[in-house]
N, C-alpha and C. Protein backbone atom coordinates (compact mmCIF):
# COMPACT_ATOMS: atom_id res chain seq x y z
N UNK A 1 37.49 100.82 -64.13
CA UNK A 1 37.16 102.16 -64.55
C UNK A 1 37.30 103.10 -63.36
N UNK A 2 38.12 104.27 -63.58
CA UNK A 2 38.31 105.35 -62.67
C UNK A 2 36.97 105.44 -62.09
N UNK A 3 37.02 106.15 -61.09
CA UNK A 3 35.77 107.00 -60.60
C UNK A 3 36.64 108.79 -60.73
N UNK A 4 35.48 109.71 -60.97
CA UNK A 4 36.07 111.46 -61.09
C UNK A 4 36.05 111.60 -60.01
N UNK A 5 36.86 112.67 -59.73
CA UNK A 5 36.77 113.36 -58.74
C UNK A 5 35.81 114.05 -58.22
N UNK A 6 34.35 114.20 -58.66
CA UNK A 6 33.44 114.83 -58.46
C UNK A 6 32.00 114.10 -58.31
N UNK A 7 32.47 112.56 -58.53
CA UNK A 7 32.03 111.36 -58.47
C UNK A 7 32.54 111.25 -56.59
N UNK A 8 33.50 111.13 -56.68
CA UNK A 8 34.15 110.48 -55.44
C UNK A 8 34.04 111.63 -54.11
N UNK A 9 33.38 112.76 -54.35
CA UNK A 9 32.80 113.77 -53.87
C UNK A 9 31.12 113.94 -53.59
N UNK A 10 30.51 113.23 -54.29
CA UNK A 10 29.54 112.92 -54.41
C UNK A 10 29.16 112.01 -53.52
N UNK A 11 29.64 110.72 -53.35
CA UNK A 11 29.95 109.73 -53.16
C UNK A 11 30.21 109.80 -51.21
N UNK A 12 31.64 110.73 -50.91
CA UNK A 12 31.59 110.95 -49.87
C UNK A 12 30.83 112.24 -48.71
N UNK A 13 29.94 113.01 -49.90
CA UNK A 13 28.97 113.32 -49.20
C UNK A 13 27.85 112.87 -48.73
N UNK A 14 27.69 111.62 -49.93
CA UNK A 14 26.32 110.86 -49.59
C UNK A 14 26.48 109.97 -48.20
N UNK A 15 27.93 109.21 -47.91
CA UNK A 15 27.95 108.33 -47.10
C UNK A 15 28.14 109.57 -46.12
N UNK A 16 28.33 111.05 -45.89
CA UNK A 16 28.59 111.25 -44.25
C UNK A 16 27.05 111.94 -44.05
N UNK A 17 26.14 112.13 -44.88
CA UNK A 17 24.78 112.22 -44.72
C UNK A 17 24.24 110.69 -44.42
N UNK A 18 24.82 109.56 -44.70
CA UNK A 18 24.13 108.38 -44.05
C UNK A 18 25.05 108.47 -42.22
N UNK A 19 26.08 108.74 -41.94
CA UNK A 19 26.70 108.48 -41.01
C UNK A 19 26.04 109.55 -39.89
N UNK A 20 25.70 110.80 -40.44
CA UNK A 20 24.64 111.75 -40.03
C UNK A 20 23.50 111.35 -39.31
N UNK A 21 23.04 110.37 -39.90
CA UNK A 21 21.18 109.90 -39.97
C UNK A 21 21.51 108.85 -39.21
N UNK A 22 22.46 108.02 -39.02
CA UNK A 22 22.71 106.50 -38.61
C UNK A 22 22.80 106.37 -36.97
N UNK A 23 21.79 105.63 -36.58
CA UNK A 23 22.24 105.17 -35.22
C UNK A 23 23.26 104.74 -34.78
N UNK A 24 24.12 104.06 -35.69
CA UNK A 24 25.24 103.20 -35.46
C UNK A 24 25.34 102.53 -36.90
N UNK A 25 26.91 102.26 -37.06
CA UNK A 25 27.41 101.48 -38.34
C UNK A 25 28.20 100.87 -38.38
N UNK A 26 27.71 99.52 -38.63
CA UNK A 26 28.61 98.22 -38.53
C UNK A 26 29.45 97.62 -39.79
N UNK A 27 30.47 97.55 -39.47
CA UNK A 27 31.51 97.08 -40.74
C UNK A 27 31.66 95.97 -41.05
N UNK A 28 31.26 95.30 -41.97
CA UNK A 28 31.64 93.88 -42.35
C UNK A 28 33.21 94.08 -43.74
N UNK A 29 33.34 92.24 -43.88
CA UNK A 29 34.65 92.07 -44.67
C UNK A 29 33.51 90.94 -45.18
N UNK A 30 33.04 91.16 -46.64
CA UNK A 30 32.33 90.52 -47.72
C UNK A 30 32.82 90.07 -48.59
N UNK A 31 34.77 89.77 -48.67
CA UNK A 31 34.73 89.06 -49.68
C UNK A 31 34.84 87.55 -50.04
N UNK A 32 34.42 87.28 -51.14
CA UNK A 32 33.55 86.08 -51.25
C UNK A 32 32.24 85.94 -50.79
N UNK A 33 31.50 86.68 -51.16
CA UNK A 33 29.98 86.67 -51.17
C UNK A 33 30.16 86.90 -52.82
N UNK A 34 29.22 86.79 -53.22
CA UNK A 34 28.58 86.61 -54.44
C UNK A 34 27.87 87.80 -54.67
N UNK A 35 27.30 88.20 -55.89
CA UNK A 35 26.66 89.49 -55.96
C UNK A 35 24.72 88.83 -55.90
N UNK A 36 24.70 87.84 -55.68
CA UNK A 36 23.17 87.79 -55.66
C UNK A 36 23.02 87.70 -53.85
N UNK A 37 24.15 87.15 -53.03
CA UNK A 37 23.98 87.14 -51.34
C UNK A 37 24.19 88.52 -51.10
N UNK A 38 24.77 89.33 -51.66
CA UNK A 38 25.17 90.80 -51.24
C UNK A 38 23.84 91.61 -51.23
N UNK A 39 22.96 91.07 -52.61
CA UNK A 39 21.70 91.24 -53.08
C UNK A 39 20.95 91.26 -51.90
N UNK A 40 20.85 89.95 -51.71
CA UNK A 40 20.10 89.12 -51.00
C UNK A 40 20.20 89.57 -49.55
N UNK A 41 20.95 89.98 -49.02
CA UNK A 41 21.70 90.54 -47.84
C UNK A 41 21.27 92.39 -47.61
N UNK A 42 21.39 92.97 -48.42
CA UNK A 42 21.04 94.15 -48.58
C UNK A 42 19.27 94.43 -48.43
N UNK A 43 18.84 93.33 -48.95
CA UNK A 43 17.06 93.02 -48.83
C UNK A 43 16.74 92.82 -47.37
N UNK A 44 17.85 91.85 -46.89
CA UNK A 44 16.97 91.59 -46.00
C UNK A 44 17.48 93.34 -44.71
N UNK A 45 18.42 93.44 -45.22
CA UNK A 45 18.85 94.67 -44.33
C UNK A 45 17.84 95.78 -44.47
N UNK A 46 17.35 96.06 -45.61
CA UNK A 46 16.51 97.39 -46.03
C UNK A 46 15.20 96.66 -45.23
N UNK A 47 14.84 95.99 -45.00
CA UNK A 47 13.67 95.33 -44.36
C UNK A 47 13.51 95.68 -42.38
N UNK A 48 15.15 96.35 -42.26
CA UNK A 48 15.04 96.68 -40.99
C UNK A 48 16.07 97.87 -40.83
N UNK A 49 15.52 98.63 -41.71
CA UNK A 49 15.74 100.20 -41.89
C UNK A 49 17.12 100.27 -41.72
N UNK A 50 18.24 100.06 -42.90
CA UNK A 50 19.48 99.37 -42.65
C UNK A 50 20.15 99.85 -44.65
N UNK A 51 20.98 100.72 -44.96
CA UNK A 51 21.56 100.97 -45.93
C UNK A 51 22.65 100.09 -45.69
N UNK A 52 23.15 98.89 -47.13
CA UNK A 52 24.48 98.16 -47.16
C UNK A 52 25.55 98.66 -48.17
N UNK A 53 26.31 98.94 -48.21
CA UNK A 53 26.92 99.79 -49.22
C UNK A 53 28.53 98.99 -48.91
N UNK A 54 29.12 98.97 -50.15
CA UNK A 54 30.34 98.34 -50.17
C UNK A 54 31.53 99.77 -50.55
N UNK A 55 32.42 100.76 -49.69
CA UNK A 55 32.69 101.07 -49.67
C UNK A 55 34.51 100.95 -49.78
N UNK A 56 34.97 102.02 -50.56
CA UNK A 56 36.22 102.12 -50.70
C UNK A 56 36.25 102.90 -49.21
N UNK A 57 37.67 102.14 -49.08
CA UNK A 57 38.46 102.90 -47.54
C UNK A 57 38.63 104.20 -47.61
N UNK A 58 39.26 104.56 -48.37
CA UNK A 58 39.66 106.07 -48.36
C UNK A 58 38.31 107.21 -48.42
N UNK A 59 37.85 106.82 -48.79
CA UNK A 59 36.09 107.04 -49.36
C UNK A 59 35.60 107.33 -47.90
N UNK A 60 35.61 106.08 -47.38
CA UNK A 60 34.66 106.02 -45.66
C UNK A 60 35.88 107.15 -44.93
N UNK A 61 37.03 106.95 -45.17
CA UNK A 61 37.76 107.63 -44.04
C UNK A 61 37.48 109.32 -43.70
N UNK A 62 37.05 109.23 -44.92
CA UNK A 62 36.90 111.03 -45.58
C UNK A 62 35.65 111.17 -45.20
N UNK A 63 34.52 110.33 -45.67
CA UNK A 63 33.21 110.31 -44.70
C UNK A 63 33.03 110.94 -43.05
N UNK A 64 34.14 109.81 -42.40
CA UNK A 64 33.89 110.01 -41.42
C UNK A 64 34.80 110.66 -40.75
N UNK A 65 34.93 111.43 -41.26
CA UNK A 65 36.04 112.57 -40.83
C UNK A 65 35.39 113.70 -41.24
N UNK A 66 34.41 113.87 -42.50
CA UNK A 66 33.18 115.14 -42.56
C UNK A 66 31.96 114.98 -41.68
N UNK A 67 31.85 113.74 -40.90
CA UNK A 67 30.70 113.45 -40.14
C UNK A 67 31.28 113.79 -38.49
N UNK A 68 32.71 114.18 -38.67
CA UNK A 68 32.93 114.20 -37.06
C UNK A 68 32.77 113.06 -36.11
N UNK A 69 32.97 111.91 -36.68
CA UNK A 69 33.26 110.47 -36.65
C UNK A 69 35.15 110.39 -35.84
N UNK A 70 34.66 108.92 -35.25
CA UNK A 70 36.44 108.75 -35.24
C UNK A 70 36.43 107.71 -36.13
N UNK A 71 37.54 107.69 -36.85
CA UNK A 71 37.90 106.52 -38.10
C UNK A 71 38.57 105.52 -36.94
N UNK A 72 38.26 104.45 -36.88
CA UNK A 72 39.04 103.57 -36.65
C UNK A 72 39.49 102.40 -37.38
N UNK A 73 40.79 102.78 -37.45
CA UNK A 73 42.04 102.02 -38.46
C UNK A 73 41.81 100.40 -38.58
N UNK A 74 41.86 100.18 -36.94
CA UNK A 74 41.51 98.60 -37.05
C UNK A 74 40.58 98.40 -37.75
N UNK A 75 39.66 98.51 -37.78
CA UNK A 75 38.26 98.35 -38.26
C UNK A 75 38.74 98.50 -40.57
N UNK A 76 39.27 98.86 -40.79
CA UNK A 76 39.85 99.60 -42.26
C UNK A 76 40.64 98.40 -42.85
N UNK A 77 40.77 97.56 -42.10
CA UNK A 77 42.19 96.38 -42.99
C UNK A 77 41.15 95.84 -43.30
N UNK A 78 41.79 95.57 -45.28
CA UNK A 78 41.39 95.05 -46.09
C UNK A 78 39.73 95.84 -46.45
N UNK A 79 39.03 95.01 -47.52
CA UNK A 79 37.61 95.23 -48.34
C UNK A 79 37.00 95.48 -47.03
N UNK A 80 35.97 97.08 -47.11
CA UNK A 80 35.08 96.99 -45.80
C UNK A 80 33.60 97.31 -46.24
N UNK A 81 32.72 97.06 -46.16
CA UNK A 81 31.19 97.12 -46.09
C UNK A 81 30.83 97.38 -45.32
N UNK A 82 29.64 99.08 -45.16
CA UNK A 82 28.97 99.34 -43.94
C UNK A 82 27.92 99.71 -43.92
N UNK A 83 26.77 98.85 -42.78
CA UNK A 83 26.15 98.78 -43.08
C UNK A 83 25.28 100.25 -42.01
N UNK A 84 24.34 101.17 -42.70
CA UNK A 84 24.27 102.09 -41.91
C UNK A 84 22.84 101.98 -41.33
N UNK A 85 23.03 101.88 -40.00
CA UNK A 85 21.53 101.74 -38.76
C UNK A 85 20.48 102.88 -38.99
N UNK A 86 19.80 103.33 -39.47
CA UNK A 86 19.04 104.76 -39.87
C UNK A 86 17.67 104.09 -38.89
N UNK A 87 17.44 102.82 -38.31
CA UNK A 87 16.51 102.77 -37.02
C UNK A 87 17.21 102.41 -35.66
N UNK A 88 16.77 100.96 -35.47
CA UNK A 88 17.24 100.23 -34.29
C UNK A 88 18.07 99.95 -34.80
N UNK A 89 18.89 99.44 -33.87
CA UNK A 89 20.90 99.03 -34.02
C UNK A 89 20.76 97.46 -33.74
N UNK A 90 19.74 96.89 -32.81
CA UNK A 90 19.69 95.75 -32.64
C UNK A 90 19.24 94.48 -33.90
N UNK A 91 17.97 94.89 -34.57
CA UNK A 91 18.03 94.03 -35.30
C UNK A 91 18.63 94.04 -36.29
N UNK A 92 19.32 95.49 -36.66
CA UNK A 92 20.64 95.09 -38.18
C UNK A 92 21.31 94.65 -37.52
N UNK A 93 22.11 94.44 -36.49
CA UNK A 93 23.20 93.36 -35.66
C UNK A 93 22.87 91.99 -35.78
N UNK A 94 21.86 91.91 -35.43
CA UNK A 94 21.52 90.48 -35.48
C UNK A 94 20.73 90.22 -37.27
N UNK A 95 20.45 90.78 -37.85
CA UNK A 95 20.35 90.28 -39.57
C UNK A 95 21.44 90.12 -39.85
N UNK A 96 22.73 90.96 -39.30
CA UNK A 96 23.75 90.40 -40.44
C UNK A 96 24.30 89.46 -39.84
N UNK A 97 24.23 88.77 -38.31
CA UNK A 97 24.46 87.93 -37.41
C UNK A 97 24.57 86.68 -38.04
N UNK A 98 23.27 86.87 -38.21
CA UNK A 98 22.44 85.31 -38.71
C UNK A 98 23.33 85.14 -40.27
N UNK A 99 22.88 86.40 -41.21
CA UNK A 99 23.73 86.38 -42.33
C UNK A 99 24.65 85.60 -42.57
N UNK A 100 25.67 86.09 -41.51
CA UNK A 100 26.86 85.58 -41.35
C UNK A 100 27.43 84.29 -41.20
N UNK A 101 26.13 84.00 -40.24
CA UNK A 101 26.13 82.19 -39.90
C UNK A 101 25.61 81.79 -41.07
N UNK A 102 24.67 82.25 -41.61
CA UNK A 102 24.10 81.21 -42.68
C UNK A 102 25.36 80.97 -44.10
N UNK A 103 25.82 82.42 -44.54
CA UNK A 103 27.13 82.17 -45.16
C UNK A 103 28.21 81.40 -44.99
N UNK A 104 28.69 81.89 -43.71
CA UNK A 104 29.63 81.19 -43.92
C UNK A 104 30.92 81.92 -44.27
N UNK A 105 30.76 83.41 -44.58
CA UNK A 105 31.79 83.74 -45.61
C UNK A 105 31.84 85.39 -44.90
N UNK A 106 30.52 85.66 -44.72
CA UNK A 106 30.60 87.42 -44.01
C UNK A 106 31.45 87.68 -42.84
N UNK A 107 31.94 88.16 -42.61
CA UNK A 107 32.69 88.33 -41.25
C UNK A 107 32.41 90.08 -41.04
N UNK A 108 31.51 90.00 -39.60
CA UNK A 108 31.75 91.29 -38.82
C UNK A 108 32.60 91.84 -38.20
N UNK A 109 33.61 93.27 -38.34
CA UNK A 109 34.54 93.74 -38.78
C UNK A 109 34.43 94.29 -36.64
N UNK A 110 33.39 94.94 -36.39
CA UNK A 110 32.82 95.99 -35.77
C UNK A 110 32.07 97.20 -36.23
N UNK A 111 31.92 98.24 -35.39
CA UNK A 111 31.25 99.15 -35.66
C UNK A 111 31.27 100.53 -34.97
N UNK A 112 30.51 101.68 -35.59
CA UNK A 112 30.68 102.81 -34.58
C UNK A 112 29.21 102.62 -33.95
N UNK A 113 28.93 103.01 -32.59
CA UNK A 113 27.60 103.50 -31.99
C UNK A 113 27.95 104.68 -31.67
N UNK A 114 27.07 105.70 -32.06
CA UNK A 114 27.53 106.81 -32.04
C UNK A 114 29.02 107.46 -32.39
N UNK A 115 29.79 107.73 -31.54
CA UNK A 115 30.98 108.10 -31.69
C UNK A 115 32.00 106.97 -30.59
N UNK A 116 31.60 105.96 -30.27
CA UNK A 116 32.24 104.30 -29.46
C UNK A 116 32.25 103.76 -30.88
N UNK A 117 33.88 103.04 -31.07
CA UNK A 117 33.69 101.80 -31.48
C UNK A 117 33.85 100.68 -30.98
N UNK A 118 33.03 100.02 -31.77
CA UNK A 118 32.51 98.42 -31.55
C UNK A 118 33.20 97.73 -31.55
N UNK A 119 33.68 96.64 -31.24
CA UNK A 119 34.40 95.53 -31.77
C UNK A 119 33.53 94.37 -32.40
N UNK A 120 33.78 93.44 -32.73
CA UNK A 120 32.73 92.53 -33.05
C UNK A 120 31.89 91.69 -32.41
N UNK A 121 32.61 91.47 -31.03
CA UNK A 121 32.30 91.16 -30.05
C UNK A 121 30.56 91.91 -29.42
N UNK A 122 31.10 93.41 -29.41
CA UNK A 122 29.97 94.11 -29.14
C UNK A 122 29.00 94.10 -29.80
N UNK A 123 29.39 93.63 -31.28
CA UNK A 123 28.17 94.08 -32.24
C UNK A 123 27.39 92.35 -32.09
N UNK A 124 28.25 91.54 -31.88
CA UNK A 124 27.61 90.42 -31.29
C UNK A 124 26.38 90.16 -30.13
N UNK A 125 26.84 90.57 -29.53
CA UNK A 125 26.17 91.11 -28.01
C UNK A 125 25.13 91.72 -28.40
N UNK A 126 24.77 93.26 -29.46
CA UNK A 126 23.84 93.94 -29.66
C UNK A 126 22.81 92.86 -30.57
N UNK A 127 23.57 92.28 -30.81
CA UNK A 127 22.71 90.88 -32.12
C UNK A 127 21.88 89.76 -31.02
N UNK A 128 22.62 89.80 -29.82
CA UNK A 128 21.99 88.54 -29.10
C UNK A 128 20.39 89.47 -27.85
N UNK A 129 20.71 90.52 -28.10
CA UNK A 129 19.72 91.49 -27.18
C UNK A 129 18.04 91.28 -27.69
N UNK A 130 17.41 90.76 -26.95
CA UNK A 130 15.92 90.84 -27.13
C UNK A 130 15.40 91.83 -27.95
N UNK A 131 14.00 91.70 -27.97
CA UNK A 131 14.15 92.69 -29.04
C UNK A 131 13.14 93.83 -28.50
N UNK A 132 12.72 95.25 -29.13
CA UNK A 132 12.42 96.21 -28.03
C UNK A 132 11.16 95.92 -27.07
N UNK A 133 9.93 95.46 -27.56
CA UNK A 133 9.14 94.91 -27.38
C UNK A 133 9.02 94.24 -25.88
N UNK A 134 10.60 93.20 -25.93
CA UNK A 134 10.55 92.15 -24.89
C UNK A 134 11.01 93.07 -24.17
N UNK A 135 12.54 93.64 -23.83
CA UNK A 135 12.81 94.97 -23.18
C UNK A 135 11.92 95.87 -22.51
N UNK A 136 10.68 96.55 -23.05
CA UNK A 136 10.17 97.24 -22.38
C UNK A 136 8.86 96.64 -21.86
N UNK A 137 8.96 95.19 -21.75
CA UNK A 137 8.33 94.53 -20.93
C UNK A 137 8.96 94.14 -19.48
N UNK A 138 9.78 93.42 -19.71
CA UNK A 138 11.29 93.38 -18.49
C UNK A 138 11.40 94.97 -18.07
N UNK A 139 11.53 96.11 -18.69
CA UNK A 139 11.68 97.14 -17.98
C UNK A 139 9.88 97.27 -17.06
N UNK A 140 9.20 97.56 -17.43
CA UNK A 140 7.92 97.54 -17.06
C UNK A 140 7.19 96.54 -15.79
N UNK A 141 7.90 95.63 -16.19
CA UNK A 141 7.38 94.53 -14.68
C UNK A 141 8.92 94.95 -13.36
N UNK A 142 10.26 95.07 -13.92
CA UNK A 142 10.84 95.89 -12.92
C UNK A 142 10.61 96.86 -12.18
N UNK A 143 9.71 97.59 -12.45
CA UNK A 143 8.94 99.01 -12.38
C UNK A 143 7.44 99.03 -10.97
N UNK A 144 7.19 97.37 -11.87
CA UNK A 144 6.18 97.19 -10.91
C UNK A 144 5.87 96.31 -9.86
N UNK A 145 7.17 95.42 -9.81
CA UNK A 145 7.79 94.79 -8.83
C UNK A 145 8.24 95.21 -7.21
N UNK A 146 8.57 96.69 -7.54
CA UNK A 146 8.61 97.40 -5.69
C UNK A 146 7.56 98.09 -5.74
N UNK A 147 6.41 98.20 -6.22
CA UNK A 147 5.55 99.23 -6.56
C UNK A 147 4.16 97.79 -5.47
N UNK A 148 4.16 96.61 -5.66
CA UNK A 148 3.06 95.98 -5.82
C UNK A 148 4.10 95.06 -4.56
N UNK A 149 5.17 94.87 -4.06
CA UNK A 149 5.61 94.99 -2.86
C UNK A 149 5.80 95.65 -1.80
N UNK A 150 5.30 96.85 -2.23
CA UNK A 150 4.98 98.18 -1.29
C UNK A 150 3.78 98.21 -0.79
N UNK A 151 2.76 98.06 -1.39
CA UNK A 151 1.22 97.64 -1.81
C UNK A 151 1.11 96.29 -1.00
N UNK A 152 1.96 95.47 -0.96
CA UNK A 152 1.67 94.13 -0.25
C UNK A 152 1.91 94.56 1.52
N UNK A 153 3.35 95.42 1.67
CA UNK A 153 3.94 96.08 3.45
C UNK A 153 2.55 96.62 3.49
N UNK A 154 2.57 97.38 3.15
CA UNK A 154 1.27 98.57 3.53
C UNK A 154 -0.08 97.84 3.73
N UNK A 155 -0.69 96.70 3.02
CA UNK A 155 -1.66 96.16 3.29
C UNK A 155 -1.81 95.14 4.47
N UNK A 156 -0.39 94.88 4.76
CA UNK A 156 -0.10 93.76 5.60
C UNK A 156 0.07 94.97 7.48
N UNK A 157 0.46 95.70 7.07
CA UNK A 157 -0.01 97.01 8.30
C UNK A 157 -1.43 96.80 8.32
N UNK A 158 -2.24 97.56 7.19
CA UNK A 158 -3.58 97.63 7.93
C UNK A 158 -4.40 96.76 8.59
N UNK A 159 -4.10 95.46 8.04
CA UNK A 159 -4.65 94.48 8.53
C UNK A 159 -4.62 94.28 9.68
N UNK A 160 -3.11 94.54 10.27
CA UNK A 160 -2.62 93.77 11.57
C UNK A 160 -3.47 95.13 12.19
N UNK A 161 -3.49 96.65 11.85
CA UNK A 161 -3.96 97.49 12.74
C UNK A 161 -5.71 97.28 12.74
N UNK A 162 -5.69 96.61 11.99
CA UNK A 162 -7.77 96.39 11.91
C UNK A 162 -7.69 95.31 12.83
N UNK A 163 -7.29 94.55 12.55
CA UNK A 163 -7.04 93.51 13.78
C UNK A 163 -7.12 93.54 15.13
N UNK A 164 -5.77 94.70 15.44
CA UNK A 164 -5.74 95.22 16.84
C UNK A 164 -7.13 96.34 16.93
N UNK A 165 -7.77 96.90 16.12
CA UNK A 165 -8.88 97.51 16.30
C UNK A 165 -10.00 96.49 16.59
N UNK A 166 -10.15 95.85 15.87
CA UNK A 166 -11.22 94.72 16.26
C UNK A 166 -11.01 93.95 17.74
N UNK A 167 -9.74 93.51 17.74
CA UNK A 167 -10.17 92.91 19.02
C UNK A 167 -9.58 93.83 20.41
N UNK A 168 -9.73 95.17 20.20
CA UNK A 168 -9.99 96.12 21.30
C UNK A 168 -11.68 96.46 21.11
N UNK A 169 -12.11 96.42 20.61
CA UNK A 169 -13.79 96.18 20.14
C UNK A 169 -14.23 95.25 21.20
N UNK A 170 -13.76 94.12 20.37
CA UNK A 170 -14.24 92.94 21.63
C UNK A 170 -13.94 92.99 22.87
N UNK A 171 -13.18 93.66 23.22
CA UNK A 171 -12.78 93.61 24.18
C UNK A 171 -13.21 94.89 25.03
N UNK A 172 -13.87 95.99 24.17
CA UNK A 172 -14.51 96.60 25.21
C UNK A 172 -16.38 96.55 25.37
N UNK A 173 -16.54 95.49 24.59
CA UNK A 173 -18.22 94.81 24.35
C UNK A 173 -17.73 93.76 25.21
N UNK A 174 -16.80 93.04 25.12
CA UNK A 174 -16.91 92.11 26.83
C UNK A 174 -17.13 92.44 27.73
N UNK A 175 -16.43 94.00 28.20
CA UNK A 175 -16.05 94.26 29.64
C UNK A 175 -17.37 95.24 29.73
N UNK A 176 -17.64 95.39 29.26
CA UNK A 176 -18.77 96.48 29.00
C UNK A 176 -20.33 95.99 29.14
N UNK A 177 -20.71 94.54 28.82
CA UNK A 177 -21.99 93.57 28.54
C UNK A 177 -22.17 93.18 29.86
């Protein structure tokens, strides 16, 4: 069944208002998934603030060409699905990661971050990244690592100068008694 022209207008306003809102959007090639894993897949995506939408090409191209997007072509061969980041970029990378492994059948295409595209490689990489939590722990003890080694020089001065104060002390209660 056709889609109207006012359908398919509809359609590509809605996806460049998701491309708008999206941290980043990763392209998969879904065919041969089933409509209950697509289901199933889309659940677990909305679970980490993540729209899955199975998109016609011409559709996305026009999207992202009203979003001030770069289309990239590679990314366009054959059936494409994208999935749009509206939080973190890391854990939809890694849900559809796992997805993917557990299928068997999903294959990640790449993606845009911002206005960079991804390759799959990258979107791999963003899938294997800790998660923010651990990050701004590792950032946080980096932070306080020359902070509490500075704190160690500086204490290791006063000492040695209390030191040399003390035993000029003694040393003028010797000469002095």
């Amino acid at each position: 069944m056709a889609i109207t022209k006012e359908r398919k207008e509809e359609l590509v306003a809605q996806y460049a208002d998701l491309l708008s809102r999206s941290q980043a959007v990763i392209f998969t090639d879904y065919r041969g998934l089933t409509t209950a894993q697509i289901s199933s897949l889309r659940n677990k995506l909305r679970e980490v603030d993540s729209r899955y939408h199975v998109i016609k090409n011409r559709l996305l191209r026009l999207a992202l060409q009203n979003a001030g997007q770069p289309v990239p072509e590679e990314l366009m061969d054959g059936p494409v699905a994208a999935s749009f980041c509206l939080g973190e970029v890391p854990p939809v990378a890694k849900a559809l990661a796992d997805f993917a492994k557990e299928s068997k059948i999903l294959t990640i295409k790449g993606g845009l971050l911002g206005s960079s595209v991804m390759s799959a490689a990258d979107v791999e990489a963003l899938a294997n990244l800790p998660s923010r939590e651990v990050l701004l722990a590792q950032v946080l003890a980096g932070m306080q690592a020359p902070i509490s080694g500075l704190v160690t020089v500086l204490g290791g001065t006063i000492r040695g100068l209390l030191n040399v104060l003390n035993a000029r002390v003694e040393q003028l209660e010797g000469s002095g008694a």
